[in-house]
C-alpha atoms as a PDB file:
ATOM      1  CA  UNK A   1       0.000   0.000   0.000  1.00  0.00           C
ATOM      2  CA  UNK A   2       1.569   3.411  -0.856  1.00  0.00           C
ATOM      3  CA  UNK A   3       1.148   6.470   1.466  1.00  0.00           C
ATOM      4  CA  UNK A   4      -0.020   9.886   0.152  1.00  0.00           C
ATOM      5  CA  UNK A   5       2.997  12.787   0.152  1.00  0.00           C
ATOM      6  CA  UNK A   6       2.460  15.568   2.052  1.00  0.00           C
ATOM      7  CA  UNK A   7       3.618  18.794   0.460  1.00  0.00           C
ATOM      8  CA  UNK A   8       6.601  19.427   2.715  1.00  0.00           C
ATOM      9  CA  UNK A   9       8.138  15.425   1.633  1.00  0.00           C
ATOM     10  CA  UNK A  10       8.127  17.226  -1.382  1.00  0.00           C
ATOM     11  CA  UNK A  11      10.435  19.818  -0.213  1.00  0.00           C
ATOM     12  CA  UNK A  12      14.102  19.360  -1.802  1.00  0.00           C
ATOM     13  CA  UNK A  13      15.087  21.688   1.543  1.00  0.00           C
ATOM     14  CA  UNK A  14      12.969  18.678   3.508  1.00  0.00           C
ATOM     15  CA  UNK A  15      14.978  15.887   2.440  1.00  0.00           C
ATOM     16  CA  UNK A  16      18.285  18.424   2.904  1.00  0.00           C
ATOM     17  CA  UNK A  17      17.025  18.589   6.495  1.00  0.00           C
ATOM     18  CA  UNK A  18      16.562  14.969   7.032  1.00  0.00           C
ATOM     19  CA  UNK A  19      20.330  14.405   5.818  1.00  0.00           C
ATOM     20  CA  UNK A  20      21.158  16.923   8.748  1.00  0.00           C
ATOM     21  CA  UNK A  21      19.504  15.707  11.529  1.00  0.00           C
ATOM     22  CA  UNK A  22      21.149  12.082  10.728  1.00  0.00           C
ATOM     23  CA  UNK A  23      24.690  13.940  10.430  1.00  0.00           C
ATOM     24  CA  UNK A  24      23.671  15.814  14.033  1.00  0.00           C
ATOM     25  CA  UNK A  25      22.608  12.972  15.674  1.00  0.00           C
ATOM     26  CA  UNK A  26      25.362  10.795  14.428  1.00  0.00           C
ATOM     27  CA  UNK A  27      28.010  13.600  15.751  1.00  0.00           C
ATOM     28  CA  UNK A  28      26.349  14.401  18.743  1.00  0.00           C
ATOM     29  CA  UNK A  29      26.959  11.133  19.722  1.00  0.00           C
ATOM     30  CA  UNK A  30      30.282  10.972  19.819  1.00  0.00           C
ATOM     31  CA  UNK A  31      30.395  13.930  22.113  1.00  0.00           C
ATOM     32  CA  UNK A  32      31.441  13.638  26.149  1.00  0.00           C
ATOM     33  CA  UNK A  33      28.773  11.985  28.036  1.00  0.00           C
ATOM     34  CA  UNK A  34      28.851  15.443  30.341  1.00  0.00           C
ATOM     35  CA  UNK A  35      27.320  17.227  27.438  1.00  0.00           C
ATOM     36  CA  UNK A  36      24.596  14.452  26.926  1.00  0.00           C
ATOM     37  CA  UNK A  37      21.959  16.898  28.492  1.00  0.00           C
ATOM     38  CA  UNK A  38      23.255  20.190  27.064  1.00  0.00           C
ATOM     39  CA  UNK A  39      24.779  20.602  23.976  1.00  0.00           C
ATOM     40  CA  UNK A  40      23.299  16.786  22.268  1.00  0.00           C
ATOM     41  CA  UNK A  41      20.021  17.733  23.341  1.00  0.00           C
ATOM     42  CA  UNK A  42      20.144  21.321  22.408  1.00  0.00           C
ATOM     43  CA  UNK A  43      21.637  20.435  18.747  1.00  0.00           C
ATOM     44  CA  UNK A  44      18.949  17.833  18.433  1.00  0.00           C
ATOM     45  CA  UNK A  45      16.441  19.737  19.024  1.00  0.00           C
ATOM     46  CA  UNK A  46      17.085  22.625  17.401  1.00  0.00           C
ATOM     47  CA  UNK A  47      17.882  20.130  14.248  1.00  0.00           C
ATOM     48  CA  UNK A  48      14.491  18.378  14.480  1.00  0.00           C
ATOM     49  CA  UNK A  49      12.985  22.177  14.963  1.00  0.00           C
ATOM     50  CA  UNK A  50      13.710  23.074  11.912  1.00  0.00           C
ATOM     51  CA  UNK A  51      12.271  20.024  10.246  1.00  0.00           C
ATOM     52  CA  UNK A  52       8.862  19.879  11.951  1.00  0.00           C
ATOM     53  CA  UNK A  53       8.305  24.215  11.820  1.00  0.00           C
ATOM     54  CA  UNK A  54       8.775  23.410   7.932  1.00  0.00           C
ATOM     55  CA  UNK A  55       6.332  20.589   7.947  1.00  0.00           C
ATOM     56  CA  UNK A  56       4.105  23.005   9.855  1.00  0.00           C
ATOM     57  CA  UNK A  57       4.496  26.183   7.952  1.00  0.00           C
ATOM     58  CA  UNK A  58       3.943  23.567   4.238  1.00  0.00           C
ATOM     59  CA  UNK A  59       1.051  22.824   5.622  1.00  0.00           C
ATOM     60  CA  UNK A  60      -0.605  26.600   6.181  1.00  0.00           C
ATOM     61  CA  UNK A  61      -3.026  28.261   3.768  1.00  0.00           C
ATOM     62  CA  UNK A  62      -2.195  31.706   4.518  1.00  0.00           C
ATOM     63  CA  UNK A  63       1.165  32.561   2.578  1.00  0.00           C
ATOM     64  CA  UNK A  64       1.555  34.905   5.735  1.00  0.00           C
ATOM     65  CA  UNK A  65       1.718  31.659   8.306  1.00  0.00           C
ATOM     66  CA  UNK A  66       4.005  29.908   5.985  1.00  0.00           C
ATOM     67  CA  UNK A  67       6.588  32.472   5.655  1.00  0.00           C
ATOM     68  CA  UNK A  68       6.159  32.531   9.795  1.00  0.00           C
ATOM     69  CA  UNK A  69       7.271  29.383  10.396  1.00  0.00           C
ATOM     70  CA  UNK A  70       9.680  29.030   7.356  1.00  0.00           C
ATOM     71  CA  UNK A  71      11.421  32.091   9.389  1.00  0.00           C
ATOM     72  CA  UNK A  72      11.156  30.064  12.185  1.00  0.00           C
ATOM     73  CA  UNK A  73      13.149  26.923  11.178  1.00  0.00           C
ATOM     74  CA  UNK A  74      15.344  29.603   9.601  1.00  0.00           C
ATOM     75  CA  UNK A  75      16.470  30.946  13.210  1.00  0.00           C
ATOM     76  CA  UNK A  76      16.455  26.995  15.026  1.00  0.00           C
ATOM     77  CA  UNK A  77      19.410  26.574  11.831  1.00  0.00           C
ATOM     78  CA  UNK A  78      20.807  29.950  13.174  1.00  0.00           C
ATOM     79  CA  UNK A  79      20.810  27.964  17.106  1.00  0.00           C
ATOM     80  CA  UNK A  80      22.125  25.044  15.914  1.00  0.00           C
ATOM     81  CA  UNK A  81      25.297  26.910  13.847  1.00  0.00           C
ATOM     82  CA  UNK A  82      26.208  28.412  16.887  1.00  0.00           C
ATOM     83  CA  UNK A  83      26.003  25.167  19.020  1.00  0.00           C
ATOM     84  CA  UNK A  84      27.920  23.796  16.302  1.00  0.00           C
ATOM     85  CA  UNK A  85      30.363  26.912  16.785  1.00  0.00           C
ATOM     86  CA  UNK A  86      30.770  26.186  20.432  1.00  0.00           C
ATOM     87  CA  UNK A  87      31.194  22.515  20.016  1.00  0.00           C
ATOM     88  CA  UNK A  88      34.370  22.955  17.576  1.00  0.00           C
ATOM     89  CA  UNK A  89      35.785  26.048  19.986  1.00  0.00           C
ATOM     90  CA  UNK A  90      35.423  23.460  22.673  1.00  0.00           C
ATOM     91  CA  UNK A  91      37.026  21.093  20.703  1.00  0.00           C
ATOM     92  CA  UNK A  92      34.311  18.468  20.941  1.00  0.00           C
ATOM     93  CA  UNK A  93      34.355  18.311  16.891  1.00  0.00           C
ATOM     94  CA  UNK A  94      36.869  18.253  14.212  1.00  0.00           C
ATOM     95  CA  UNK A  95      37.530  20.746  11.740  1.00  0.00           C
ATOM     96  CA  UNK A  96      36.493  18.786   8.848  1.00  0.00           C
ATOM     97  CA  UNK A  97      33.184  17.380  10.678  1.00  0.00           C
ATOM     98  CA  UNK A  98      32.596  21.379  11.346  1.00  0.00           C
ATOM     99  CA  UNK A  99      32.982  22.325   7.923  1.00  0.00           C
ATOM    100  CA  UNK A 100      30.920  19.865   6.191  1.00  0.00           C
ATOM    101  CA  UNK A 101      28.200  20.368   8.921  1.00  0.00           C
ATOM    102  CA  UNK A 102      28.393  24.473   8.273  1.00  0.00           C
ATOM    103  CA  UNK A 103      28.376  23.919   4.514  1.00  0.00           C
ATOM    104  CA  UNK A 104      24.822  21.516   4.955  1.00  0.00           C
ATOM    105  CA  UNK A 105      23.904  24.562   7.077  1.00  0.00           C
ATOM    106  CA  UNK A 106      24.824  27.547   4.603  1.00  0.00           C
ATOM    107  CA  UNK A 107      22.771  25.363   1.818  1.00  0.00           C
ATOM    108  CA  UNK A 108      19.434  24.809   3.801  1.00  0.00           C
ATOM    109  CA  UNK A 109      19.415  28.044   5.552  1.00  0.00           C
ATOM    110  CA  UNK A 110      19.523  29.528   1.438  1.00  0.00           C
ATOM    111  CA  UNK A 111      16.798  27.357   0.690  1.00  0.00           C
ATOM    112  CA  UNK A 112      14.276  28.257   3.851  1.00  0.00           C
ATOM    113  CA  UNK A 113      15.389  31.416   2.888  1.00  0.00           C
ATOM    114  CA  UNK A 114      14.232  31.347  -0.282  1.00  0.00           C
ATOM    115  CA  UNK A 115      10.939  29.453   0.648  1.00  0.00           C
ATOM    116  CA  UNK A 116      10.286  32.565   2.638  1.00  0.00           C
ATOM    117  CA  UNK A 117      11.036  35.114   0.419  1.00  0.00           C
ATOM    118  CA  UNK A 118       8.160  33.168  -1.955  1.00  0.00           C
ATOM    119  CA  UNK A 119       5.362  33.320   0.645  1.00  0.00           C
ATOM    120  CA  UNK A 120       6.327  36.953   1.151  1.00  0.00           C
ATOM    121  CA  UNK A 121       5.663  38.044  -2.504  1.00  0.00           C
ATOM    122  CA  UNK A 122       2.212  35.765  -2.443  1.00  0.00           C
ATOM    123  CA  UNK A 123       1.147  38.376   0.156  1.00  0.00           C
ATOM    124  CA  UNK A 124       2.383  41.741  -1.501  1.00  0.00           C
ATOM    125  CA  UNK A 125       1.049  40.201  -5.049  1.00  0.00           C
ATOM    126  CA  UNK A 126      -2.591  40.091  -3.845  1.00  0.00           C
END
C-alpha cells in the first residue's frame, strides 16, 4: 500500500534537512557523556525544529503563516550553527566534521530562505 505525500516530503530543503539531523545525531553522539543533556540535546532539538516548523508552515493556507514558520526553522538553523560553533571552539568536533556540517547549514538556511522570500511576494502580489 503506498502512502499519500504531504507537500513538505516534497520539499528538496525537507529531504536536505533529514540528511542533517542524521549527520547531528550521528556527531552528537560521539560527544562527552557530560554534554549528553546540554549541547546533544540542544543540537537535536534545534535540528528536528527546523524540520517539523517546515512541515508546519507547508502545511498553512495563509502565505503569511508559511513564511512565519519558514522564518522560524530559519532561526532553530541559526541555534544550531552556533552550538555547532561552540562545540568545535570546545574542541568536541573536528575541523572537517565542522565544515561539512556548516556547509549543509549555509545550503538549507539559502533554501528556507528562499521558501520565505516566496510566501512573502504571495502576500504583496494580492
Amino acid at each position: 500500500m503506498e502512502s499519500k505525500s504531504y507537500s513538505f516530503e516534497k520539499l528538496h530543503v525537507w529531504k536536505d534537512i533529514r540528511g542533517l539531523i542524521k549527520d547531528v545525531y550521528e556527531l552528537t553522539a560521539t560527544l562527552p557523556e557530560i554534554e549528553k543533556f546540554g549541547l546533544v540535546m540542544q543540537m537535536r532539538r534545534a535540528a528536528i525544529s527546523v524540520s517539523s516548523n517546515l512541515a508546519e508552515g507547508s502545511s498553512r493556507t495563509s502565505p503569511k503563516d508559511q513564511a512565519h514558520f519558514y522564518q522560524i526553522s530559519y532561526s532553530s538553523m541559526m541555534e544550531l550553527l552556533s552550538q555547532l560553533i561552540v562545540s568545535y571552539d570546545l574542541k568536541y568536533i573536528t575541523e572537517s566534521s565542522y565544515s561539512a556540517l556548516r556547509q549543509d547549514i549555509e545550503g538549507i538556511t539559502y533554501k528556507l530562505n528562499s521558501l520565505r522570500s516566496t510566501a512573502l511576494k504571495r502576500i504583496k502580489s494580492k
